[in-house]
N, C-alpha and C. Protein backbone atom coordinates (compact mmCIF):
# COMPACT_ATOMS: atom_id res chain seq x y z
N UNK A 1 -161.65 -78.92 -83.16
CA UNK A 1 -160.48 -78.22 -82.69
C UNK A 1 -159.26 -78.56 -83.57
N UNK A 2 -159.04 -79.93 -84.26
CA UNK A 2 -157.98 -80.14 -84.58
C UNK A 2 -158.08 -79.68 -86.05
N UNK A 3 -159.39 -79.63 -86.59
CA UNK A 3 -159.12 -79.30 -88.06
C UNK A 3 -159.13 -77.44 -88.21
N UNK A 4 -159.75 -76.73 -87.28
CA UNK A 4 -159.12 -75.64 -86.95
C UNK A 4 -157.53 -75.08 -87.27
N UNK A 5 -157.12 -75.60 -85.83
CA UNK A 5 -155.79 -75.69 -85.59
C UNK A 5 -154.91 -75.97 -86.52
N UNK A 6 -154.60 -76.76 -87.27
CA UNK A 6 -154.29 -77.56 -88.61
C UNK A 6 -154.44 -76.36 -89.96
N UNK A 7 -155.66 -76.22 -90.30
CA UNK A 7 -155.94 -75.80 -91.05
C UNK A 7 -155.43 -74.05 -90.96
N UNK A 8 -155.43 -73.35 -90.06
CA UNK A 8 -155.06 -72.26 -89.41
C UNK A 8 -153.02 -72.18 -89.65
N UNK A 9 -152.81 -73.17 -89.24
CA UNK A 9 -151.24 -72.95 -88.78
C UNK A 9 -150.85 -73.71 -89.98
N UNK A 10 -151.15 -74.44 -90.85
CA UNK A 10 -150.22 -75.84 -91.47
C UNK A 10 -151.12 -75.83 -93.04
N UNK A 11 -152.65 -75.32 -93.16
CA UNK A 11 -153.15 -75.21 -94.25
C UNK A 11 -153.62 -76.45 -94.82
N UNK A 12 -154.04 -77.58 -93.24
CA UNK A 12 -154.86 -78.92 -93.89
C UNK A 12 -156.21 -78.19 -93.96
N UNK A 13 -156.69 -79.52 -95.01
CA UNK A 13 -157.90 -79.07 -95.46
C UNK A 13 -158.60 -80.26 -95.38
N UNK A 14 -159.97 -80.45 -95.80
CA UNK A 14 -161.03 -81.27 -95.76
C UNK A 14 -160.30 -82.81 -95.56
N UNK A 15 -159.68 -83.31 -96.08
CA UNK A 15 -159.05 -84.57 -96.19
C UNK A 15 -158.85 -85.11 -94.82
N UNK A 16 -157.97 -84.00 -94.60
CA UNK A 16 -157.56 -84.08 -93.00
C UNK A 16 -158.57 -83.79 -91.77
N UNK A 17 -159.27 -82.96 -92.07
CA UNK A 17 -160.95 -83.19 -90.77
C UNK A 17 -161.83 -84.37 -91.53
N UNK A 18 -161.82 -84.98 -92.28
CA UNK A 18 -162.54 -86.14 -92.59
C UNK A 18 -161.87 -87.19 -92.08
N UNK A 19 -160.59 -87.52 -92.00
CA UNK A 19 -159.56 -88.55 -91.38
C UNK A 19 -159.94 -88.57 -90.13
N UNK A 20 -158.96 -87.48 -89.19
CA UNK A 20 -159.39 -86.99 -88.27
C UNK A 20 -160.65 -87.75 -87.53
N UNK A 21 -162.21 -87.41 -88.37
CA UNK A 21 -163.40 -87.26 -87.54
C UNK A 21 -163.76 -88.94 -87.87
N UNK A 22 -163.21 -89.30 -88.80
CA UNK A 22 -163.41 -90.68 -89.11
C UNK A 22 -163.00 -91.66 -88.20
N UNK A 23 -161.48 -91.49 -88.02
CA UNK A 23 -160.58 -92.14 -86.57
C UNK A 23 -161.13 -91.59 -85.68
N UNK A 24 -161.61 -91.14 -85.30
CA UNK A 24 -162.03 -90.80 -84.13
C UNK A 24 -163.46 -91.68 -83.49
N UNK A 25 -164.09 -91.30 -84.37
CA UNK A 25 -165.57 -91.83 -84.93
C UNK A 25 -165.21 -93.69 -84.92
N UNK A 26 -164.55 -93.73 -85.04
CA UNK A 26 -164.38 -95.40 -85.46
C UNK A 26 -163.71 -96.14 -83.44
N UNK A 27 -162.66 -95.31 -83.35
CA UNK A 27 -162.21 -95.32 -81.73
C UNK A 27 -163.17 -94.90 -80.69
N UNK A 28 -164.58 -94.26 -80.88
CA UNK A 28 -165.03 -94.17 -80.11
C UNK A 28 -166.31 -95.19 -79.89
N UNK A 29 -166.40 -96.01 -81.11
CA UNK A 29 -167.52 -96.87 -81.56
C UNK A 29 -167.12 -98.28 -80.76
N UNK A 30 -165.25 -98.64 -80.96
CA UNK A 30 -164.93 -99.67 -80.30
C UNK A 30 -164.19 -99.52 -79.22
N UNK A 31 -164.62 -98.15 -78.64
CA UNK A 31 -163.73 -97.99 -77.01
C UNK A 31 -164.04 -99.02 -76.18
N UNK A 32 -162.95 -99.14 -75.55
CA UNK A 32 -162.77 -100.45 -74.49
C UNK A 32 -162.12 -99.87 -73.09
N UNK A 33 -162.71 -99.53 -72.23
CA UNK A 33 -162.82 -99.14 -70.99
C UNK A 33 -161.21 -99.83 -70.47
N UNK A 34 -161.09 -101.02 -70.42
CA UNK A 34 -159.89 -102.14 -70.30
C UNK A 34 -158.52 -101.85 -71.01
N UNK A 35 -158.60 -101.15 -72.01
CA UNK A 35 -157.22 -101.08 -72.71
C UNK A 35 -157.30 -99.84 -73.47
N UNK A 36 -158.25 -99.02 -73.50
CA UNK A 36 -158.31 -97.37 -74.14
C UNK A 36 -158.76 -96.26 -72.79
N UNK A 37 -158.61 -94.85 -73.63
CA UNK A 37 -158.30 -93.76 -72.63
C UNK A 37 -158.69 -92.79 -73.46
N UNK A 38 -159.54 -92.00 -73.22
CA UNK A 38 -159.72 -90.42 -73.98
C UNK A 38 -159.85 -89.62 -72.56
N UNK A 39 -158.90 -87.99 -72.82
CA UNK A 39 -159.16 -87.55 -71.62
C UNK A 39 -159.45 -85.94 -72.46
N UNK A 40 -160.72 -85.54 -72.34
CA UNK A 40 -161.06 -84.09 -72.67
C UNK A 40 -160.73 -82.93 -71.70
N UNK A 41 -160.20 -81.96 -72.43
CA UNK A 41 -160.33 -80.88 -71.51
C UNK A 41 -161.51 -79.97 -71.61
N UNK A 42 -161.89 -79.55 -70.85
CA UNK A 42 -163.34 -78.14 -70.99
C UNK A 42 -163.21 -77.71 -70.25
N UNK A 43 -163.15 -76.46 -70.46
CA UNK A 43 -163.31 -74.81 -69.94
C UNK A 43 -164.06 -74.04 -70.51
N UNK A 44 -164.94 -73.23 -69.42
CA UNK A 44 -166.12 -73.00 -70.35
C UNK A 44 -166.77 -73.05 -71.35
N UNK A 45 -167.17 -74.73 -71.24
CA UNK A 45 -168.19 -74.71 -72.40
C UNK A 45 -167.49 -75.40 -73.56
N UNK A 46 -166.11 -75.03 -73.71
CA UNK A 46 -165.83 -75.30 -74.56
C UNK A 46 -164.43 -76.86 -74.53
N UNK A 47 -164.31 -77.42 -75.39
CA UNK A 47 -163.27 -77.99 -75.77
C UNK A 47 -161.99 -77.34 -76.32
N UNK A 48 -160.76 -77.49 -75.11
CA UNK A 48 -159.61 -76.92 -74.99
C UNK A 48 -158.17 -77.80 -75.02
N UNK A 49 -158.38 -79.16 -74.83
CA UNK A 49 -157.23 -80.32 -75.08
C UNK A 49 -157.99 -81.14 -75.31
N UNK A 50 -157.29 -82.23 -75.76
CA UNK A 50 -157.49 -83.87 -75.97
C UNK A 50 -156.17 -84.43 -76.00
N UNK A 51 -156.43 -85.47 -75.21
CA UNK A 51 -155.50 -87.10 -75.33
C UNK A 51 -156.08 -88.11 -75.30
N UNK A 52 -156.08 -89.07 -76.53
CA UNK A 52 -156.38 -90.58 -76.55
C UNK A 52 -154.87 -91.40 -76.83
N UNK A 53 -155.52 -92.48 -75.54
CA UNK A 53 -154.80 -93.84 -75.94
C UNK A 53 -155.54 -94.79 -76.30
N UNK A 54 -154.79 -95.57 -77.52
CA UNK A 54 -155.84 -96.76 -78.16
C UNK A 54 -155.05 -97.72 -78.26
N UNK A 55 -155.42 -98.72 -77.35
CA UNK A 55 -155.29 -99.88 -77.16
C UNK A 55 -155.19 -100.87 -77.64
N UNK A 56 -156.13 -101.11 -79.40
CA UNK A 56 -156.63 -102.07 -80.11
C UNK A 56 -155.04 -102.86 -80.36
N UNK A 57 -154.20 -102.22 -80.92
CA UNK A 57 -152.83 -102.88 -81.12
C UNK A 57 -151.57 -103.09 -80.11
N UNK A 58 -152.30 -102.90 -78.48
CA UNK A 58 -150.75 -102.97 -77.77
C UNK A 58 -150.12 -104.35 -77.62
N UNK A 59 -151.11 -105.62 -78.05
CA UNK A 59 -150.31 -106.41 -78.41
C UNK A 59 -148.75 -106.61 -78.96
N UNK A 60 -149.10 -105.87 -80.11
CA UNK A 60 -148.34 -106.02 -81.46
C UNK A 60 -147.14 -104.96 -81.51
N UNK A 61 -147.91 -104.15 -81.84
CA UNK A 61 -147.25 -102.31 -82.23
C UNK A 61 -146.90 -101.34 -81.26
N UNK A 62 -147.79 -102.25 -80.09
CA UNK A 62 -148.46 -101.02 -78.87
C UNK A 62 -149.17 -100.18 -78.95
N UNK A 63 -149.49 -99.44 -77.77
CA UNK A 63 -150.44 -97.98 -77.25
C UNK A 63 -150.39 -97.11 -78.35
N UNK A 64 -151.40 -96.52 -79.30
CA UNK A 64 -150.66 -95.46 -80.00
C UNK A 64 -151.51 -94.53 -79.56
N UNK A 65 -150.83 -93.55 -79.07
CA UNK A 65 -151.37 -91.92 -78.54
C UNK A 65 -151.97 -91.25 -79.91
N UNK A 66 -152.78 -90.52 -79.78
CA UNK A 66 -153.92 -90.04 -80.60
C UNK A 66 -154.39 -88.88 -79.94
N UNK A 67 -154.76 -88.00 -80.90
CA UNK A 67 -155.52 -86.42 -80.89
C UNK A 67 -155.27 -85.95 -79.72
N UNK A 68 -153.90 -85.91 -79.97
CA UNK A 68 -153.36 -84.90 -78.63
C UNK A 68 -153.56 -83.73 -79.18
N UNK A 69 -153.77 -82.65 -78.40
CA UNK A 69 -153.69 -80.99 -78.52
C UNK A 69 -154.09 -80.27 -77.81
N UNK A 70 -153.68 -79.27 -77.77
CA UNK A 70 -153.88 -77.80 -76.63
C UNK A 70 -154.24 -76.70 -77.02
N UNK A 71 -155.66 -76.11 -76.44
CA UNK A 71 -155.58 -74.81 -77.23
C UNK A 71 -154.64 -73.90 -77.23
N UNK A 72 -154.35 -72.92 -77.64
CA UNK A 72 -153.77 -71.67 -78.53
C UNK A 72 -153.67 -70.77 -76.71
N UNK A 73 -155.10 -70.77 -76.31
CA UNK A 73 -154.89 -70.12 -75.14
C UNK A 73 -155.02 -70.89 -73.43
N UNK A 74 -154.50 -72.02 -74.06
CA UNK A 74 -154.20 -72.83 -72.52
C UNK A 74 -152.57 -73.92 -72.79
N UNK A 75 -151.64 -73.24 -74.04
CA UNK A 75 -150.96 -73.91 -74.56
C UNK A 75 -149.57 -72.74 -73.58
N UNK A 76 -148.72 -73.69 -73.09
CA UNK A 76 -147.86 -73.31 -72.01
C UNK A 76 -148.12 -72.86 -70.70
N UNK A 77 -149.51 -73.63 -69.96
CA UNK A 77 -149.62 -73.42 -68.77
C UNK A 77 -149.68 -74.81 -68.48
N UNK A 78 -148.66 -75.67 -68.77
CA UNK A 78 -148.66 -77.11 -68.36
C UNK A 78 -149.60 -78.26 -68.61
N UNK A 79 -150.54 -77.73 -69.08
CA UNK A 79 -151.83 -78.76 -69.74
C UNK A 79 -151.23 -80.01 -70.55
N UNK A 80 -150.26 -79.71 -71.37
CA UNK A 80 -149.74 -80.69 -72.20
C UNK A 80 -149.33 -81.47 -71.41
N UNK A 81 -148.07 -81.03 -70.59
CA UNK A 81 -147.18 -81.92 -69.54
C UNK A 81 -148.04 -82.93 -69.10
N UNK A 82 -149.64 -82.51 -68.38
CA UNK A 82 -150.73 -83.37 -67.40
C UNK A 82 -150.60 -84.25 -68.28
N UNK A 83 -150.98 -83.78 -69.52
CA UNK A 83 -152.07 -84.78 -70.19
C UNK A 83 -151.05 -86.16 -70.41
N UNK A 84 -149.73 -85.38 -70.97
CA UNK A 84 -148.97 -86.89 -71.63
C UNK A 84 -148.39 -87.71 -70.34
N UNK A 85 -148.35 -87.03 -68.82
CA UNK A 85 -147.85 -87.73 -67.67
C UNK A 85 -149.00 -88.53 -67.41
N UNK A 86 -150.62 -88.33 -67.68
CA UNK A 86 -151.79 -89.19 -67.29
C UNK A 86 -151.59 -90.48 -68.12
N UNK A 87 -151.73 -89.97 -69.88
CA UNK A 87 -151.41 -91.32 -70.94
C UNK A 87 -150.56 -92.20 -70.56
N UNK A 88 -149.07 -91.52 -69.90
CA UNK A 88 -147.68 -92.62 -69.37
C UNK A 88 -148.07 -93.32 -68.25
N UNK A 89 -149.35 -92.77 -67.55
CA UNK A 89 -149.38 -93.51 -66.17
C UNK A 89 -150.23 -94.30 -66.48
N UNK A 90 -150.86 -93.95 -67.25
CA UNK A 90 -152.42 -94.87 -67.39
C UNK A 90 -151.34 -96.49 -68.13
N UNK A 91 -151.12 -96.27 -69.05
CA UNK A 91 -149.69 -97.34 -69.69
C UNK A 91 -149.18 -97.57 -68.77
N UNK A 92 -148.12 -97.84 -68.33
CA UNK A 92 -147.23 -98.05 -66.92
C UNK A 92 -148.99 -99.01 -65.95
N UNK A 93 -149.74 -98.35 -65.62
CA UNK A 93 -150.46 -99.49 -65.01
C UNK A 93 -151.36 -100.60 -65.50
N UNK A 94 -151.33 -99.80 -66.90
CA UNK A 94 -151.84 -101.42 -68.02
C UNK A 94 -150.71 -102.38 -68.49
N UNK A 95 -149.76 -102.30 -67.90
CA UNK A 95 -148.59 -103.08 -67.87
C UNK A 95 -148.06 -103.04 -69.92
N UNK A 96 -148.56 -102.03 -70.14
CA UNK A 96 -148.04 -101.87 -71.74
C UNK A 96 -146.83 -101.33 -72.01
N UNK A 97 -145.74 -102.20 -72.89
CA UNK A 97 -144.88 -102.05 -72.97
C UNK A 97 -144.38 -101.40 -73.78
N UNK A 98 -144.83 -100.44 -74.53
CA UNK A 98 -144.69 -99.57 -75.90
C UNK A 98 -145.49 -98.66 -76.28
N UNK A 99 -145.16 -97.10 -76.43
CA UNK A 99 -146.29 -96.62 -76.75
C UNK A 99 -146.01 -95.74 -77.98
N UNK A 100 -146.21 -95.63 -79.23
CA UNK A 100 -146.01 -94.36 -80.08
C UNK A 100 -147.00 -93.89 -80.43
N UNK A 101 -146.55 -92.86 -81.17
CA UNK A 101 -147.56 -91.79 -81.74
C UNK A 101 -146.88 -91.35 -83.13
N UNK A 102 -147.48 -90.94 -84.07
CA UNK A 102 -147.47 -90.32 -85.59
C UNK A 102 -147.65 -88.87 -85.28
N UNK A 103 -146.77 -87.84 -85.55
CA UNK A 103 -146.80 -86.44 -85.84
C UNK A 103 -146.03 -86.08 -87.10
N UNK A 104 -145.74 -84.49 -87.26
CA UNK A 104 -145.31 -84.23 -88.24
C UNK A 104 -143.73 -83.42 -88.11
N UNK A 105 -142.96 -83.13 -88.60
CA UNK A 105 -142.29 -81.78 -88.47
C UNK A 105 -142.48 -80.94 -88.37
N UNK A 106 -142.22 -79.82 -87.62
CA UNK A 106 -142.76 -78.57 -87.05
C UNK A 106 -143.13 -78.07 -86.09
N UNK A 107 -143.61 -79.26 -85.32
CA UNK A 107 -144.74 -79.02 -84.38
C UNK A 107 -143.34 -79.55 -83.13
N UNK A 108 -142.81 -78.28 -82.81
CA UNK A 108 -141.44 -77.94 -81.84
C UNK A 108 -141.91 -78.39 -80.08
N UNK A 109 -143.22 -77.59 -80.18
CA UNK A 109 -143.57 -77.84 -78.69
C UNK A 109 -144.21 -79.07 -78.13
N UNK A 110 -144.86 -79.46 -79.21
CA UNK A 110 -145.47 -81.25 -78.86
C UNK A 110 -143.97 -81.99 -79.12
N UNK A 111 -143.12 -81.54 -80.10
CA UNK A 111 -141.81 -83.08 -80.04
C UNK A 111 -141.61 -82.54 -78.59
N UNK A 112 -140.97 -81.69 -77.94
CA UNK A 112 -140.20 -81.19 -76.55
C UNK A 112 -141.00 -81.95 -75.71
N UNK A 113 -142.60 -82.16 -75.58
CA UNK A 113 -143.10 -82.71 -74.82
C UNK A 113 -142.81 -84.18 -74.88
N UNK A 114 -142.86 -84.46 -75.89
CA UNK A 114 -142.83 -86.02 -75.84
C UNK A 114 -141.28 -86.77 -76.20
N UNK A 115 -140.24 -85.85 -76.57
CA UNK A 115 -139.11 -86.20 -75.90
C UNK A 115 -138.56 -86.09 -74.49
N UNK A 116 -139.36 -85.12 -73.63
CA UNK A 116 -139.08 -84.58 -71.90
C UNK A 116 -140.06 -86.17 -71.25
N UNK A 117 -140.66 -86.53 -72.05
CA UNK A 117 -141.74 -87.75 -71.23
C UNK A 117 -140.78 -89.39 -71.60
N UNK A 118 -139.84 -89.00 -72.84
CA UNK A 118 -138.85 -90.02 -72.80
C UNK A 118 -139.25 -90.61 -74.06
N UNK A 119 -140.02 -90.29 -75.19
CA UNK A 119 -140.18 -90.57 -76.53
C UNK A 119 -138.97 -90.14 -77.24
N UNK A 120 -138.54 -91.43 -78.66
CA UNK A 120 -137.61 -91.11 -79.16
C UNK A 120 -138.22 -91.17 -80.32
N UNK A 121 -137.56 -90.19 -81.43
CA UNK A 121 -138.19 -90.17 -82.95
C UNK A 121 -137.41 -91.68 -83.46
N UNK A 122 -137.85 -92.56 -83.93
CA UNK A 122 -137.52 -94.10 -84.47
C UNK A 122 -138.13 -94.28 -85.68
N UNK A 123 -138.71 -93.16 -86.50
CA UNK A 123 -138.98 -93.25 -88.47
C UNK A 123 -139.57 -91.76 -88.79
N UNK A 124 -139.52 -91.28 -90.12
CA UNK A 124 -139.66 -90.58 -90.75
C UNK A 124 -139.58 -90.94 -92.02
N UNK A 125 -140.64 -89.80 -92.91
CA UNK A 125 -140.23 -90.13 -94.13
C UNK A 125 -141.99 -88.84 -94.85
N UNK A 126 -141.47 -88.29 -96.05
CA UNK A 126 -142.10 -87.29 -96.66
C UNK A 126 -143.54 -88.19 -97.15
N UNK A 127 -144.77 -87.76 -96.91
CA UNK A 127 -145.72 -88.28 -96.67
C UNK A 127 -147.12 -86.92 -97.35
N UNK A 128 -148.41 -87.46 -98.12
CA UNK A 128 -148.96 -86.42 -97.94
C UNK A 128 -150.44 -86.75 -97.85
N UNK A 129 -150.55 -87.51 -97.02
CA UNK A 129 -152.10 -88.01 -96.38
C UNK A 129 -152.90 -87.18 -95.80
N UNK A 130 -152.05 -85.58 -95.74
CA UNK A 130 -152.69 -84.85 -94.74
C UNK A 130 -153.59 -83.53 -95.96
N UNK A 131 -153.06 -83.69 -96.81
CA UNK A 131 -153.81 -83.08 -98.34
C UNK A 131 -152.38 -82.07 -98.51
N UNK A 132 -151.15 -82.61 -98.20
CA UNK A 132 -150.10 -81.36 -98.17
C UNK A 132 -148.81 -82.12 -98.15
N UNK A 133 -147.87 -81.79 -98.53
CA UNK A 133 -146.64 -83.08 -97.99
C UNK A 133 -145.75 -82.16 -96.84
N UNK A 134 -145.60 -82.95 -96.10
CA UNK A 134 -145.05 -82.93 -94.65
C UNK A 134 -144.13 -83.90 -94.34
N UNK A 135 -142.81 -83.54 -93.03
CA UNK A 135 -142.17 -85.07 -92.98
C UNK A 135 -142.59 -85.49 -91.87
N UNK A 136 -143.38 -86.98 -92.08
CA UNK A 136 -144.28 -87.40 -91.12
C UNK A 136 -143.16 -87.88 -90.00
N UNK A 137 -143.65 -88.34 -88.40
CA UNK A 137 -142.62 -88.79 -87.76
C UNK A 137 -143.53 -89.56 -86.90
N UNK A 138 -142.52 -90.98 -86.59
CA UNK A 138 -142.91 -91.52 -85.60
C UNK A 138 -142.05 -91.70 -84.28
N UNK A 139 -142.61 -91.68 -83.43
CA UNK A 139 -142.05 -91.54 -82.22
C UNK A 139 -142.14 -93.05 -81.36
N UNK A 140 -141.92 -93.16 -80.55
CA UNK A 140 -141.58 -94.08 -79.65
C UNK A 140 -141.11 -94.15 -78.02
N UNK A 141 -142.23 -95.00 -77.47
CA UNK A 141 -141.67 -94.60 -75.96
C UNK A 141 -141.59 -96.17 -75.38
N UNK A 142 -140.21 -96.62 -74.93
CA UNK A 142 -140.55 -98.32 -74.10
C UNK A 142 -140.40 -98.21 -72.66
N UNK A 143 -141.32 -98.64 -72.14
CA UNK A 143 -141.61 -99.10 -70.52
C UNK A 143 -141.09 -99.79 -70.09
């Protein structure tokens, strides 16, 4: 879904579904029931959102939210809102005190979401890991 999406709207390419399936692939190898969270959406059949929280660094860095997204045709019927109010609650009762996430510029309706949930943008800077240069952003949310 995400290298779709991406590739469709923004023009990533292989680099970026190899990253992508790699992190993913690697977070799902050392999921920890205790301090991680993946929550899928499906509707018929198919895969229509994702939200992960990964845990490995909330020591340090904190929670960092991961492969959030919404499909195309379930994108503004509140799906997003659920998903990032479940990630904040699930945090809030793992007593974690920090949570960010890495996005890019552009993407208008995921910042709105995650500034309305109380994330603040706290770095940027022109980046092109994604096979494209983009201004990457990090966000920030404290509990």
């Amino acid at each position: 879904m995400h290298a779709d999406y991406y590739h469709e709207h923004w023009g990533f390419g292989l680099s970026f579904e190899a990253k992508v399936a790699a992190d993913l692939a690697a977070f799902l190898k050392r999921y920890d029931e205790s301090q991680d969270r993946l929550w899928i959406v499906v509707e018929d059949g198919r895969i229509e959102g994702s939200l992960a929280m990964d845990g490995i660094d909330a020591p340090g860095k904190g929670v960092h939210l991961r492969w959030f997204i919404v499909s195309d045709s379930l994108r503004g019927k509140g799906l997003g809102n659920r998903l990032i109010d479940l990630a904040v609650d699930f945090c809030k009762k793992q007593g974690y005190r920090r949570v960010y996430l890495w996005t890019f510029e552009g993407l208008g309706a995921a910042r709105h979401l995650y500034e309305k949930s109380g994330f603040r943008l706290v770095e940027e800077y022109f980046g092109t890991q994604w096979g494209k240069e983009v201004k990457e952003q990090r966000f920030e949310l404290r509990l």
